[in-house]
Protein backbone atom coordinates (compact mmCIF):
# COMPACT_ATOMS: atom_id res chain seq x y z
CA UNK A 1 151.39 -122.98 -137.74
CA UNK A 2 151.56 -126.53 -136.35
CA UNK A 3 151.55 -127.30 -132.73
CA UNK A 4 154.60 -129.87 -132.04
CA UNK A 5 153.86 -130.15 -128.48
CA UNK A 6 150.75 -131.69 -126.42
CA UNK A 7 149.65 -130.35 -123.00
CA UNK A 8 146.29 -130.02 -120.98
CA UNK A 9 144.20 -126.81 -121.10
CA UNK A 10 142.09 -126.35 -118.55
CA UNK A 11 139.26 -124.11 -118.01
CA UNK A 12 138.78 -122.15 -114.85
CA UNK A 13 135.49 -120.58 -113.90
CA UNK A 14 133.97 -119.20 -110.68
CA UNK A 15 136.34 -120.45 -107.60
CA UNK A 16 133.87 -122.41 -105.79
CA UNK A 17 135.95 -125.79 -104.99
CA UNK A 18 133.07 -127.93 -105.66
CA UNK A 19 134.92 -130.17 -107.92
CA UNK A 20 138.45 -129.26 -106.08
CA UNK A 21 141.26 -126.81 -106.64
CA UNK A 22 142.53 -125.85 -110.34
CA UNK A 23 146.64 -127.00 -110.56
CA UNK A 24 148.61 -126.60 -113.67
CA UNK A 25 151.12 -129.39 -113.54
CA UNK A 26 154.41 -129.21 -116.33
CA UNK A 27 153.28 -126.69 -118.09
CA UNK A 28 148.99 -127.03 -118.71
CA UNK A 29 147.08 -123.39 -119.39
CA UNK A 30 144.66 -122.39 -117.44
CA UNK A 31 141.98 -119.95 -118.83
CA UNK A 32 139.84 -118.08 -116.60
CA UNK A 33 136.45 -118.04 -117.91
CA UNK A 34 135.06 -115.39 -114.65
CA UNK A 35 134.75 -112.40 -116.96
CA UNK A 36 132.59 -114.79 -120.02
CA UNK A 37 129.14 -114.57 -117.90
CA UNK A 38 126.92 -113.07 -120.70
CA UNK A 39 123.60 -114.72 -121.29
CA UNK A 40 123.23 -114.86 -124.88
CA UNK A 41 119.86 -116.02 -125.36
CA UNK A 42 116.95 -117.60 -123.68
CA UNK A 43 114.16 -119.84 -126.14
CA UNK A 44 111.46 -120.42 -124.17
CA UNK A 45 109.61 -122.49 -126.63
CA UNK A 46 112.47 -125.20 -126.88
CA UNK A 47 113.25 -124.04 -122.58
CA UNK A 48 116.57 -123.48 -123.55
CA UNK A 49 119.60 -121.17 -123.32
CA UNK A 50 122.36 -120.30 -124.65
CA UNK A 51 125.05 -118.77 -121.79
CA UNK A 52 129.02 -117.88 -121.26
CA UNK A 53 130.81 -120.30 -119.13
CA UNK A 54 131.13 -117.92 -116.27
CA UNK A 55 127.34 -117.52 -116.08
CA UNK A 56 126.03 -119.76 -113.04
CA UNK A 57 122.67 -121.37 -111.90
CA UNK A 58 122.13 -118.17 -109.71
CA UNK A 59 123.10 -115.92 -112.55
CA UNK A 60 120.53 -117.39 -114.59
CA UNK A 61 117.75 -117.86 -111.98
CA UNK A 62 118.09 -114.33 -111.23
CA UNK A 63 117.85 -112.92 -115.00
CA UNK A 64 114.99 -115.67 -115.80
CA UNK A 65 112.64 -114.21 -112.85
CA UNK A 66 113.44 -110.49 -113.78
CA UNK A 67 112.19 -111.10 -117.65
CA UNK A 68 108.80 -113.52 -115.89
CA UNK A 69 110.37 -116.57 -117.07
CA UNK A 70 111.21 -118.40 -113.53
């Protein structure tokens, strides 16, 4: 299948406004990322993560100090 047409998609996470409202002008997608907040792994040796896009700063703070990491 080959996609004739071009148009923005834009993701959409938690509704905080801190970089401004989310507007789909002619025609853009929007996908809602709220629901992808898994953590999928924490490497503390390289103090790194790998995380879904709805997983925030808090999110993470909060699992890091449970597991002794924060």
């Amino acid at each position: 299948m080959q996609i004739k047409e071009k148009f923005p998609v834009i993701p959409f996470g938690r509704e905080t406004s801190l970089e401004g409202q989310v507007h789909a002008l002619k025609g853009d997608i929007i996908i809602n990322s709220l629901y992808m907040n898994k953590i999928k792994e924490v490497n503390l040796e390289d103090m790194d993560c790998k995380v879904q896009p709805g997983v925030t700063r808090e999110d993470l703070n909060l699992f890091l100090g449970i597991q002794g990491f924060f």
